[in-house]
PDB file of N, CA and C in Angstrom:
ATOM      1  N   UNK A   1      19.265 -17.838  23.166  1.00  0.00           N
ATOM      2  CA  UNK A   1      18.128 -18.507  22.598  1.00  0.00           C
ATOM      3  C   UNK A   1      18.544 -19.690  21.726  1.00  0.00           C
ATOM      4  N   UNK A   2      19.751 -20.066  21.744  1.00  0.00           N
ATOM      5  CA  UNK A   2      19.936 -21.063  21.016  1.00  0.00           C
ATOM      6  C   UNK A   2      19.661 -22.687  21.532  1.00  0.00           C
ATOM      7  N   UNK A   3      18.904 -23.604  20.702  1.00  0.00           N
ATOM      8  CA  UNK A   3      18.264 -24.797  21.362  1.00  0.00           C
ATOM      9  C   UNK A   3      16.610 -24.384  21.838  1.00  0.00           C
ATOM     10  N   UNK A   4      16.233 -23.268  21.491  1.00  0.00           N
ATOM     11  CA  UNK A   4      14.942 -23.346  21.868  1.00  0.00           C
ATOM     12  C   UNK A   4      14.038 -22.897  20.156  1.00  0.00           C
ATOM     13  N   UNK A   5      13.020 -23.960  20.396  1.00  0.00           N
ATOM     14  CA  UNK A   5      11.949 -23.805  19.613  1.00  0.00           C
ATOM     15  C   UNK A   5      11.274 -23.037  18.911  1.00  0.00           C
ATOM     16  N   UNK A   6      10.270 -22.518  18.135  1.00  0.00           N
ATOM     17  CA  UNK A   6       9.830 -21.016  17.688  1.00  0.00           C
ATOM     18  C   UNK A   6       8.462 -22.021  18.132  1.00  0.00           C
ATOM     19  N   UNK A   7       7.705 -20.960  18.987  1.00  0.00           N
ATOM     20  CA  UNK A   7       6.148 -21.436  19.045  1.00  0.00           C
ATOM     21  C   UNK A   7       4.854 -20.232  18.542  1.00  0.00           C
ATOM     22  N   UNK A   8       4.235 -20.458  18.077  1.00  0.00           N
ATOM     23  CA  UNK A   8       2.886 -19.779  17.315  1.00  0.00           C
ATOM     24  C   UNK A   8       1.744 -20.804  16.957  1.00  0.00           C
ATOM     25  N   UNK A   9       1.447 -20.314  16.159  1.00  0.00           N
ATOM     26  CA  UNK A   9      -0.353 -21.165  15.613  1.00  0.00           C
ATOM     27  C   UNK A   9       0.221 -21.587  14.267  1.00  0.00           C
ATOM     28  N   UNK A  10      -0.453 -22.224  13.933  1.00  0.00           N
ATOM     29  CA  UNK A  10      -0.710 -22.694  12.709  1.00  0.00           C
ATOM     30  C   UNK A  10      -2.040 -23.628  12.502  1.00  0.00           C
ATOM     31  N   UNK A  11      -2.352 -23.213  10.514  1.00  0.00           N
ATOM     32  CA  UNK A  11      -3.597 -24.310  10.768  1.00  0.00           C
ATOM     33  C   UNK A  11      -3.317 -25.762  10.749  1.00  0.00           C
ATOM     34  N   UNK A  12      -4.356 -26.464  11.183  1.00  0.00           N
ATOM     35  CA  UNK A  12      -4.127 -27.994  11.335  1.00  0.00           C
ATOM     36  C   UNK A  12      -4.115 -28.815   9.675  1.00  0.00           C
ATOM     37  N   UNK A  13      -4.324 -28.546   8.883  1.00  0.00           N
ATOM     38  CA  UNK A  13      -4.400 -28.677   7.906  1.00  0.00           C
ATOM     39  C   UNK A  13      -3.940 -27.988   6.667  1.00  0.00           C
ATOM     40  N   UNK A  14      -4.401 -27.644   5.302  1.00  0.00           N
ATOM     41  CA  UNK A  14      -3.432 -26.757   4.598  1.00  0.00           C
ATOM     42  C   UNK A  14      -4.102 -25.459   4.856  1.00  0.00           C
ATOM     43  N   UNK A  15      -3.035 -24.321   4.702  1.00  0.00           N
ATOM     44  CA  UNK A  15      -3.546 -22.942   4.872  1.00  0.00           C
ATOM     45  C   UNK A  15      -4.977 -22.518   4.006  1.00  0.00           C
ATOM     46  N   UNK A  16      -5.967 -22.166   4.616  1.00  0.00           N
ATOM     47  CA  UNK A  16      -7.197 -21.715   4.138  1.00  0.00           C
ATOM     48  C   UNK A  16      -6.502 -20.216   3.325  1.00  0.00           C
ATOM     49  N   UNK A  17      -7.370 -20.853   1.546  1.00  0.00           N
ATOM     50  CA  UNK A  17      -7.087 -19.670   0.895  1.00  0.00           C
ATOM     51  C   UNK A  17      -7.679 -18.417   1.105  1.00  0.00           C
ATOM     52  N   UNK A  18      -8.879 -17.807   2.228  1.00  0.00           N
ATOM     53  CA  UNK A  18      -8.842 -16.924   2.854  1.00  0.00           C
ATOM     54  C   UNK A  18      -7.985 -16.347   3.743  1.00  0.00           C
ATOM     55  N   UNK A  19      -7.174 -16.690   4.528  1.00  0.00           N
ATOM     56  CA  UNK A  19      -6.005 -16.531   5.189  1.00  0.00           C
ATOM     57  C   UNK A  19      -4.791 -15.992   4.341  1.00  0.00           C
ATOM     58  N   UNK A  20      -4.558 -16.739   3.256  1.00  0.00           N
ATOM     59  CA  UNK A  20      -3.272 -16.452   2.304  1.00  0.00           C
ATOM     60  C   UNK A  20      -4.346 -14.748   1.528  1.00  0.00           C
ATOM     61  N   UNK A  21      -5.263 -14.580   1.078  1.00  0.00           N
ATOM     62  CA  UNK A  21      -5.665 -13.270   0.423  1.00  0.00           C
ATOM     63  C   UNK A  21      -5.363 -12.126   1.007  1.00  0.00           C
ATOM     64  N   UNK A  22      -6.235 -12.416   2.334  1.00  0.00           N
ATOM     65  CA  UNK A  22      -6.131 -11.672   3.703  1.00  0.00           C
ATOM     66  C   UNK A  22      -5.194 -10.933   3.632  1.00  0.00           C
ATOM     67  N   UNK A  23      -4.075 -12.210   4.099  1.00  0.00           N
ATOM     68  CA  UNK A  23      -2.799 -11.476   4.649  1.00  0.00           C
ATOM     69  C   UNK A  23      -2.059 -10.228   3.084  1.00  0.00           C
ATOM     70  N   UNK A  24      -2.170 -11.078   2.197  1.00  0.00           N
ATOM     71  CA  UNK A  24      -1.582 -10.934   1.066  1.00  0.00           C
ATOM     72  C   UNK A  24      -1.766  -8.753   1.017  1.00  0.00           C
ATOM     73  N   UNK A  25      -3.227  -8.834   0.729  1.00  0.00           N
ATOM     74  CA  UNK A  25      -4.362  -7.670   0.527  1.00  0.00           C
ATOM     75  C   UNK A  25      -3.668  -6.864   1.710  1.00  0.00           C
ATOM     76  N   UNK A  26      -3.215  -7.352   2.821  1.00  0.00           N
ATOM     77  CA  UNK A  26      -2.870  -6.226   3.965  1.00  0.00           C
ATOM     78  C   UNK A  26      -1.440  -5.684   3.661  1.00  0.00           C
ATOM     79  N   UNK A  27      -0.657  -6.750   3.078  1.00  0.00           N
ATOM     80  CA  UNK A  27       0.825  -6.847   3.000  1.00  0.00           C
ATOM     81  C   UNK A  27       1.095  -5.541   1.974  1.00  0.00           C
ATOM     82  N   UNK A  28      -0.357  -5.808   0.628  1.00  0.00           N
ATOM     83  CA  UNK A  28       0.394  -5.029  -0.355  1.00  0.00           C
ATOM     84  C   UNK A  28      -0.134  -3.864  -0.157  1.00  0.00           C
ATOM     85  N   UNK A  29      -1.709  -3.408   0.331  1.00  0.00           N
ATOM     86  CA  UNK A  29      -1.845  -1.956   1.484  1.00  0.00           C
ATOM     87  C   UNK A  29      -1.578  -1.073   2.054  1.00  0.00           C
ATOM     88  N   UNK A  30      -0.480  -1.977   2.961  1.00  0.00           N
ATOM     89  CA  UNK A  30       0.510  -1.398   3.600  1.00  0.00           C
ATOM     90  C   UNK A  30       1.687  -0.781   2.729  1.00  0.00           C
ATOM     91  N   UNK A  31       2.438  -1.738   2.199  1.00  0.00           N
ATOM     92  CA  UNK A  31       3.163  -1.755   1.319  1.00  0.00           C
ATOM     93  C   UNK A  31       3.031  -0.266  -0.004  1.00  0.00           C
ATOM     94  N   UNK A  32       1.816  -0.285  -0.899  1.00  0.00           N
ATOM     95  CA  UNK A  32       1.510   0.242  -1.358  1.00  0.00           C
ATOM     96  C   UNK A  32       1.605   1.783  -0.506  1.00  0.00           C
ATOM     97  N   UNK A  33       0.821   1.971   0.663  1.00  0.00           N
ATOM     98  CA  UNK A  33       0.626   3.432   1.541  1.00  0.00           C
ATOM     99  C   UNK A  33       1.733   3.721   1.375  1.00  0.00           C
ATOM    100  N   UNK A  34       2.727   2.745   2.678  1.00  0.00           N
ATOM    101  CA  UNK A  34       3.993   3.399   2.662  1.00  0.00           C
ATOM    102  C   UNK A  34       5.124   3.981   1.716  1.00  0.00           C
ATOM    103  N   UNK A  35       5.047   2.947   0.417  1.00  0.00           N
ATOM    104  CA  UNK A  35       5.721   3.304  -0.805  1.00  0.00           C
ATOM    105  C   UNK A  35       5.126   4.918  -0.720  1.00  0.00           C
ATOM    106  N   UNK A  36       3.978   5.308  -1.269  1.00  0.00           N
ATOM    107  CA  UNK A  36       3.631   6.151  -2.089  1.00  0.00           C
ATOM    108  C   UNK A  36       3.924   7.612  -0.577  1.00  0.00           C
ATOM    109  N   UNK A  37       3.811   7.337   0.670  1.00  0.00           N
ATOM    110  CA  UNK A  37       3.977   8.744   1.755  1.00  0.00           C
ATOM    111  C   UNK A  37       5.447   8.412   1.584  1.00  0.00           C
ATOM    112  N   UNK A  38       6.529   7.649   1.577  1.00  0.00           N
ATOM    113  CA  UNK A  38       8.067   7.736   1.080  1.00  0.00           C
ATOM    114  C   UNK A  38       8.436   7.862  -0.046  1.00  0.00           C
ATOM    115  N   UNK A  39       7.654   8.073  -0.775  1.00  0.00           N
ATOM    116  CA  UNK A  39       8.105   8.893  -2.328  1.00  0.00           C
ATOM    117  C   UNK A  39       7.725  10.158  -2.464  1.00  0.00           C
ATOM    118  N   UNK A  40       6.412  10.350  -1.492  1.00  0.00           N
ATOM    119  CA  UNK A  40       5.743  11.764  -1.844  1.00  0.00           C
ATOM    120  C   UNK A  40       6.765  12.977  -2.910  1.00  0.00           C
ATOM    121  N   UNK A  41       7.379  12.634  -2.333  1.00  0.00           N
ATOM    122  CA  UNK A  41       8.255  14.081  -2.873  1.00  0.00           C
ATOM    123  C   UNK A  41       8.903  14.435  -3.743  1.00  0.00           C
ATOM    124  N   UNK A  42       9.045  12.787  -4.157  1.00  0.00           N
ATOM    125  CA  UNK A  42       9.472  12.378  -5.450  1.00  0.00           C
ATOM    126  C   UNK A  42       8.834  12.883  -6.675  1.00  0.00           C
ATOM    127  N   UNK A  43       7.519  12.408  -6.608  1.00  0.00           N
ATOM    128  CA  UNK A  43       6.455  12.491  -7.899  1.00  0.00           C
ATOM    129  C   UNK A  43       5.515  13.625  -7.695  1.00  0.00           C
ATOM    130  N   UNK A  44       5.010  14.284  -6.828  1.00  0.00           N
ATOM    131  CA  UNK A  44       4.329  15.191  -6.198  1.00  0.00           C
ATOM    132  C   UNK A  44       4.591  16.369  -6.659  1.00  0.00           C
ATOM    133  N   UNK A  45       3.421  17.429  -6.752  1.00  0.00           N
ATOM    134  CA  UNK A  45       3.672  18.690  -6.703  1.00  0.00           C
ATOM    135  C   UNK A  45       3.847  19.594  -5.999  1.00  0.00           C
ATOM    136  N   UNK A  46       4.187  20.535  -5.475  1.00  0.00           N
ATOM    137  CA  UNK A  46       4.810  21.604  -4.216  1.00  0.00           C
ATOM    138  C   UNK A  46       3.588  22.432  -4.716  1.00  0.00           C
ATOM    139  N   UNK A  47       2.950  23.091  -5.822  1.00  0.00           N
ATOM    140  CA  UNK A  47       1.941  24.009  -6.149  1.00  0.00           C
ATOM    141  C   UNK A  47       0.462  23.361  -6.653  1.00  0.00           C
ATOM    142  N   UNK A  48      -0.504  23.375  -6.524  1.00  0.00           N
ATOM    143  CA  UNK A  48      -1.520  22.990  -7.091  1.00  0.00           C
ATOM    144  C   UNK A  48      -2.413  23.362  -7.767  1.00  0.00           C
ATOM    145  N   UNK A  49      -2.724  22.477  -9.163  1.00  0.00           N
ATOM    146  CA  UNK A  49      -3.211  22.991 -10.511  1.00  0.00           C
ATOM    147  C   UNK A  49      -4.700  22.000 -10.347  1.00  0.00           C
ATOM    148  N   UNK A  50      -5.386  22.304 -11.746  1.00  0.00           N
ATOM    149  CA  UNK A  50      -6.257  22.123 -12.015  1.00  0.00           C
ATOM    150  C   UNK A  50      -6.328  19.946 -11.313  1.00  0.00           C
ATOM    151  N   UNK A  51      -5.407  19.347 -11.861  1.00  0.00           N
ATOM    152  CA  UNK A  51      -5.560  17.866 -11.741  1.00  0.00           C
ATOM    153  C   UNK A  51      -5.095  17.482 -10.103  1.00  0.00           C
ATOM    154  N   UNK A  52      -4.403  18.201  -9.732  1.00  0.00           N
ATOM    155  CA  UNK A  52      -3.491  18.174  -8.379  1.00  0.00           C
ATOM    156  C   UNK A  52      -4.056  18.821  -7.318  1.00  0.00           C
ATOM    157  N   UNK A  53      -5.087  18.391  -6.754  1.00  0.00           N
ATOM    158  CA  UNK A  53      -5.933  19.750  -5.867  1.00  0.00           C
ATOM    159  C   UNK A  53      -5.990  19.336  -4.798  1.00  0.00           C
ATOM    160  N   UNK A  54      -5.980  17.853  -4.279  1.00  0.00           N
ATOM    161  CA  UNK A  54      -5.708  17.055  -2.869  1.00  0.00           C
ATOM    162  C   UNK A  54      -4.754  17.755  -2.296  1.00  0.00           C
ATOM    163  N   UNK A  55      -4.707  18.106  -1.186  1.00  0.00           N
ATOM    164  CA  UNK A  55      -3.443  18.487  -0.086  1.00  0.00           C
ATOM    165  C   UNK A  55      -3.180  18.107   0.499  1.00  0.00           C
ATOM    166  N   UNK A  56      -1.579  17.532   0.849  1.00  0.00           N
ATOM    167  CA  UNK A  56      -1.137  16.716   1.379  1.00  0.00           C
ATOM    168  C   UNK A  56       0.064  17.145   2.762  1.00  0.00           C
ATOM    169  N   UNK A  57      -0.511  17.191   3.540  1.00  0.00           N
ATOM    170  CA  UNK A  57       0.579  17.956   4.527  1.00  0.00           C
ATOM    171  C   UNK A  57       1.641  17.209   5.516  1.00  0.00           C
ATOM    172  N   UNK A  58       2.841  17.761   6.191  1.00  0.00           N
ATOM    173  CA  UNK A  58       3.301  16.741   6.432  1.00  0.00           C
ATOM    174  C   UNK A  58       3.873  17.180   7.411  1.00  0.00           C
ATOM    175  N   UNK A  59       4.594  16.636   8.623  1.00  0.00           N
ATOM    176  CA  UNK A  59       4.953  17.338   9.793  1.00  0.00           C
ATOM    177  C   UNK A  59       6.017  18.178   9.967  1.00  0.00           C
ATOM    178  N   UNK A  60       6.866  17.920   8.373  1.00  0.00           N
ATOM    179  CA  UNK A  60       8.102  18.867   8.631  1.00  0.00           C
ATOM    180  C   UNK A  60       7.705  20.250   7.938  1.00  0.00           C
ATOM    181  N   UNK A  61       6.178  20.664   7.739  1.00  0.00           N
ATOM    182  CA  UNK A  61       6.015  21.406   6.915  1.00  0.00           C
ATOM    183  C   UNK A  61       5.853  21.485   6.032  1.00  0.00           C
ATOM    184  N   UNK A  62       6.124  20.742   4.792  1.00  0.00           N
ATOM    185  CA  UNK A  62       6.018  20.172   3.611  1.00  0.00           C
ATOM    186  C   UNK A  62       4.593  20.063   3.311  1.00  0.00           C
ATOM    187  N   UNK A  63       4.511  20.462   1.740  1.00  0.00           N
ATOM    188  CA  UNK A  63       2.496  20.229   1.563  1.00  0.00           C
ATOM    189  C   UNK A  63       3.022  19.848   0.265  1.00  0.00           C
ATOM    190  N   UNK A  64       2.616  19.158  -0.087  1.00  0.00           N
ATOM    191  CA  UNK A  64       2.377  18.606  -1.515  1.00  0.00           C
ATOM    192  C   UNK A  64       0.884  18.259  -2.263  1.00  0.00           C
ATOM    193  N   UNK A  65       0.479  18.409  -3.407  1.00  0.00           N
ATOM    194  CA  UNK A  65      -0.442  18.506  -3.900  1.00  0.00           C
ATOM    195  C   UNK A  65      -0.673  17.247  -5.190  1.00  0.00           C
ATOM    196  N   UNK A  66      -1.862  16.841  -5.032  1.00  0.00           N
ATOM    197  CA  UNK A  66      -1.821  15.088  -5.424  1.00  0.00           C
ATOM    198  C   UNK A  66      -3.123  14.832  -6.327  1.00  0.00           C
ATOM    199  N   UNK A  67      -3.277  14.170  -6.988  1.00  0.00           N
ATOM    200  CA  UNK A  67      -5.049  13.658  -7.693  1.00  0.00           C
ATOM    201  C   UNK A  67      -5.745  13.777  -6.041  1.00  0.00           C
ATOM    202  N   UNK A  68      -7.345  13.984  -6.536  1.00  0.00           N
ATOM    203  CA  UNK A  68      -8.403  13.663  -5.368  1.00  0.00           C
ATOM    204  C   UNK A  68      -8.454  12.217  -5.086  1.00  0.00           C
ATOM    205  N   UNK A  69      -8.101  11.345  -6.143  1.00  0.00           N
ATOM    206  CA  UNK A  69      -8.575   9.931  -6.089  1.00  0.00           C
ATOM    207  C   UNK A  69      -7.338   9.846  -4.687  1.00  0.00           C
ATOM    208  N   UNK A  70      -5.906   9.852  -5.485  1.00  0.00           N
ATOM    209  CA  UNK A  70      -4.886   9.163  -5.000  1.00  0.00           C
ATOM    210  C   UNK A  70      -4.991  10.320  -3.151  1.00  0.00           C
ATOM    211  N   UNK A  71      -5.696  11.075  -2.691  1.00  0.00           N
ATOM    212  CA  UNK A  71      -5.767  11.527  -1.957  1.00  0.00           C
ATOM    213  C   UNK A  71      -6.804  10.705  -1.502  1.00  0.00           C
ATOM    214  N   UNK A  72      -7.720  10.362  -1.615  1.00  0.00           N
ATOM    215  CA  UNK A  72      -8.537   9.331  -0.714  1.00  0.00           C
ATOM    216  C   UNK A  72      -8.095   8.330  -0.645  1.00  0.00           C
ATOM    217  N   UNK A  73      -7.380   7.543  -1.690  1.00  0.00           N
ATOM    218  CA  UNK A  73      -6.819   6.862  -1.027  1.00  0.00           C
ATOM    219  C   UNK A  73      -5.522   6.517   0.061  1.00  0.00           C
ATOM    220  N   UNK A  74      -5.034   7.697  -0.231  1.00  0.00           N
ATOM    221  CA  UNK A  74      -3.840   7.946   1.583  1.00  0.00           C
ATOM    222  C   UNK A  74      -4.494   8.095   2.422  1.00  0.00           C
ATOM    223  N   UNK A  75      -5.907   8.951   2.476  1.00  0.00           N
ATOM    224  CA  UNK A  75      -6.185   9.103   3.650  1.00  0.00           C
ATOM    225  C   UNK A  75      -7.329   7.667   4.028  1.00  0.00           C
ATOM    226  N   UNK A  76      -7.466   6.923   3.614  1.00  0.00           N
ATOM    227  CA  UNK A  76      -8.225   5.468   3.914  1.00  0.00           C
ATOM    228  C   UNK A  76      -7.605   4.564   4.484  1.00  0.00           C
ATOM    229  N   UNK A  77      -7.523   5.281   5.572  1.00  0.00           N
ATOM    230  CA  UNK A  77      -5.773   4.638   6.258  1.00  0.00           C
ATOM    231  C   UNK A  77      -7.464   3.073   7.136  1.00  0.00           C
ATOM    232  N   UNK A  78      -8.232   3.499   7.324  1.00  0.00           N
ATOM    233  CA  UNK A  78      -9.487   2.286   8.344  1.00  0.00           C
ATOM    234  C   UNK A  78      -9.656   1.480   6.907  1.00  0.00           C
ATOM    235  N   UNK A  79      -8.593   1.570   5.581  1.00  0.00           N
ATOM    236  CA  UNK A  79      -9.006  -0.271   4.876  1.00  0.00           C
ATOM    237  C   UNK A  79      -7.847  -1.100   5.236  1.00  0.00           C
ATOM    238  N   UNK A  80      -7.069  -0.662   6.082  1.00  0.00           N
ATOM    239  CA  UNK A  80      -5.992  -1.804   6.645  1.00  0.00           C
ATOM    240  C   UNK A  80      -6.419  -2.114   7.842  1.00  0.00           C
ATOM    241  N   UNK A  81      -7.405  -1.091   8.817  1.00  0.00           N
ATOM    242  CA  UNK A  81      -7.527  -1.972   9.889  1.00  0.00           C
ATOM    243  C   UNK A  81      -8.752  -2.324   9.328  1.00  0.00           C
ATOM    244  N   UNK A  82     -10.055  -2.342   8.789  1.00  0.00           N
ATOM    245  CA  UNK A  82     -10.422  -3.215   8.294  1.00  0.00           C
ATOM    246  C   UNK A  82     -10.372  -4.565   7.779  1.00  0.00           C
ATOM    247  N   UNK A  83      -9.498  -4.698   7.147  1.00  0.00           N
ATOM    248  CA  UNK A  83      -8.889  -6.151   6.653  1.00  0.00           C
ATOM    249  C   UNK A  83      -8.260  -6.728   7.491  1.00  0.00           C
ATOM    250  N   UNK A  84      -7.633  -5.707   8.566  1.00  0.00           N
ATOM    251  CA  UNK A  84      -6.836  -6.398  10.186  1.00  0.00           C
ATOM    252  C   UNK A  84      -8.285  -7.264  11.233  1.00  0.00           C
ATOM    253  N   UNK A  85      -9.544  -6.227  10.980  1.00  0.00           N
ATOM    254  CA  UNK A  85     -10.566  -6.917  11.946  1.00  0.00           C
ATOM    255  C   UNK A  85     -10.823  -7.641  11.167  1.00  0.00           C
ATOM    256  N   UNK A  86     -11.517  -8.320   9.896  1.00  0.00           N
ATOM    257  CA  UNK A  86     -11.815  -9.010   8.942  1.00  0.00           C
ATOM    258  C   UNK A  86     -11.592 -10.383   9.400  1.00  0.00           C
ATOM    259  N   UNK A  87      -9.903 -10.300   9.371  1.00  0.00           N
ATOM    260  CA  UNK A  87      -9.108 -11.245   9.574  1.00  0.00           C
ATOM    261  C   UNK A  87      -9.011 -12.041  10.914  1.00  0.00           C
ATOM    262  N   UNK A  88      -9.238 -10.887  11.945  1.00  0.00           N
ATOM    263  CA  UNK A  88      -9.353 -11.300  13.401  1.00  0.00           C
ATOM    264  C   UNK A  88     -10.490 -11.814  13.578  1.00  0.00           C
ATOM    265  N   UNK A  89     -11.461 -11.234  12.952  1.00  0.00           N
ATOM    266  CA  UNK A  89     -12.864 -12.293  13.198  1.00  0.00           C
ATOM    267  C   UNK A  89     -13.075 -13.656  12.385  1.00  0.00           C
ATOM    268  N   UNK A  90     -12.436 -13.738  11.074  1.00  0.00           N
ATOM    269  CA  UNK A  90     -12.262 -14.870  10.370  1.00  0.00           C
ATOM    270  C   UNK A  90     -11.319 -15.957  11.529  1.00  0.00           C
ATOM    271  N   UNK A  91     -10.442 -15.533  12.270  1.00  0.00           N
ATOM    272  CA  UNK A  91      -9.324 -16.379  12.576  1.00  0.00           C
ATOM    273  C   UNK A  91     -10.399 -16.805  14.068  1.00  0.00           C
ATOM    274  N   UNK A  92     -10.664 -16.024  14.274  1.00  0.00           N
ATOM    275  CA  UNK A  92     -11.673 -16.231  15.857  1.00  0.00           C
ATOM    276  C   UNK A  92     -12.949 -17.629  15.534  1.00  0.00           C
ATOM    277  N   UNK A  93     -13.609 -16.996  14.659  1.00  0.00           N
ATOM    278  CA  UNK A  93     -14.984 -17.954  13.786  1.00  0.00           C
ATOM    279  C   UNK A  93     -14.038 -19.488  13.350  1.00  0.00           C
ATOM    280  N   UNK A  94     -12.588 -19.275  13.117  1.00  0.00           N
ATOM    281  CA  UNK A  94     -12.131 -20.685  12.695  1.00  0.00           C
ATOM    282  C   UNK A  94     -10.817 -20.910  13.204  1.00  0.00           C
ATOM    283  N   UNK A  95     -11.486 -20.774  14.945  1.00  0.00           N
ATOM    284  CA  UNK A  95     -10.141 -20.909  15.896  1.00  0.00           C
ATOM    285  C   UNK A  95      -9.791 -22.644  16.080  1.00  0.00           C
ATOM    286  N   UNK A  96     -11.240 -23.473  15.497  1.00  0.00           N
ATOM    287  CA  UNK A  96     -10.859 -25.035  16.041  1.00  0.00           C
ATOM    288  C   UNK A  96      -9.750 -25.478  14.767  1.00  0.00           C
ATOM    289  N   UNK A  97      -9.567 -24.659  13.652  1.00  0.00           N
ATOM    290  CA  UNK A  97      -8.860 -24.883  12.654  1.00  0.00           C
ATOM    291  C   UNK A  97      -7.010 -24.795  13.034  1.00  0.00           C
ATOM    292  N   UNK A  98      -6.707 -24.022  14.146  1.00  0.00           N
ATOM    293  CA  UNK A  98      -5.842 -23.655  14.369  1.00  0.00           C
ATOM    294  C   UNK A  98      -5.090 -24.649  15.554  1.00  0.00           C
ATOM    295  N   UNK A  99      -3.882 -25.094  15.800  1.00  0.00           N
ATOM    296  CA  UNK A  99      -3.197 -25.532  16.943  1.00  0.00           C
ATOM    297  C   UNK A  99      -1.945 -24.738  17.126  1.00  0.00           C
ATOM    298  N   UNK A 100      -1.718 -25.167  18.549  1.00  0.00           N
ATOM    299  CA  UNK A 100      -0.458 -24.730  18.835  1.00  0.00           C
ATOM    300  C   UNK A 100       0.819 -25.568  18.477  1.00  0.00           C
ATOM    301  N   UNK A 101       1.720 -24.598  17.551  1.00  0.00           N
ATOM    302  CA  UNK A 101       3.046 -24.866  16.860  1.00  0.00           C
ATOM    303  C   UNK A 101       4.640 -25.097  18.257  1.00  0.00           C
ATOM    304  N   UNK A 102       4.810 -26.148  18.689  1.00  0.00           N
ATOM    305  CA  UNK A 102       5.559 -26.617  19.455  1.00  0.00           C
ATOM    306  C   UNK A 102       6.836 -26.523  18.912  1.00  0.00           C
TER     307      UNK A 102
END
């Protein structure tokens, strides 16, 4: 691949600060989920008390026990593809904004 080009989109103009949030909001989402299911085990409880009552199960067997809040939010796994369609329909609605990167 050496001598050849990188081709994609870009906008024709400066990046729409909807585009930069977007992405941003998905990046740290993601980011955020994954941190917190690769630490689980770290900060988590193995028994569950009065504050810790979410259950958190996991394929090697493992259950850990978590706040209700911070349990809805692991399992709100449809606000990343949310913000993924968001974005796909924003980019669709302002496709004349976009050219192809040669």
């Amino acid at each position: 691949m050496i001598g050849r080009t990188r081709q994609g989109w870009r906008f024709k103009g400066k990046t729409p600060l909807w585009f930069t949030l977007l992405v941003g909001l998905l990046l740290t989402d993601s980011a955020l989920h994954f941190g917190l299911l690769f630490t689980v085990s770290m900060w988590a409880q193995s028994s569950p008390d009065a504050i810790h009552s979410y259950r958190v199960p996991f394929r090697d067997g493992a259950i850990y026990f978590i706040q209700p809040w911070l349990g809805w939010y692991l399992g709100a796994w449809w606000i990343s593809l949310g913000l993924l369609a968001f974005l796909t329909v924003l980019l669709v609605l302002n496709r004349g904004q976009l050219e192809r990167e040669s």
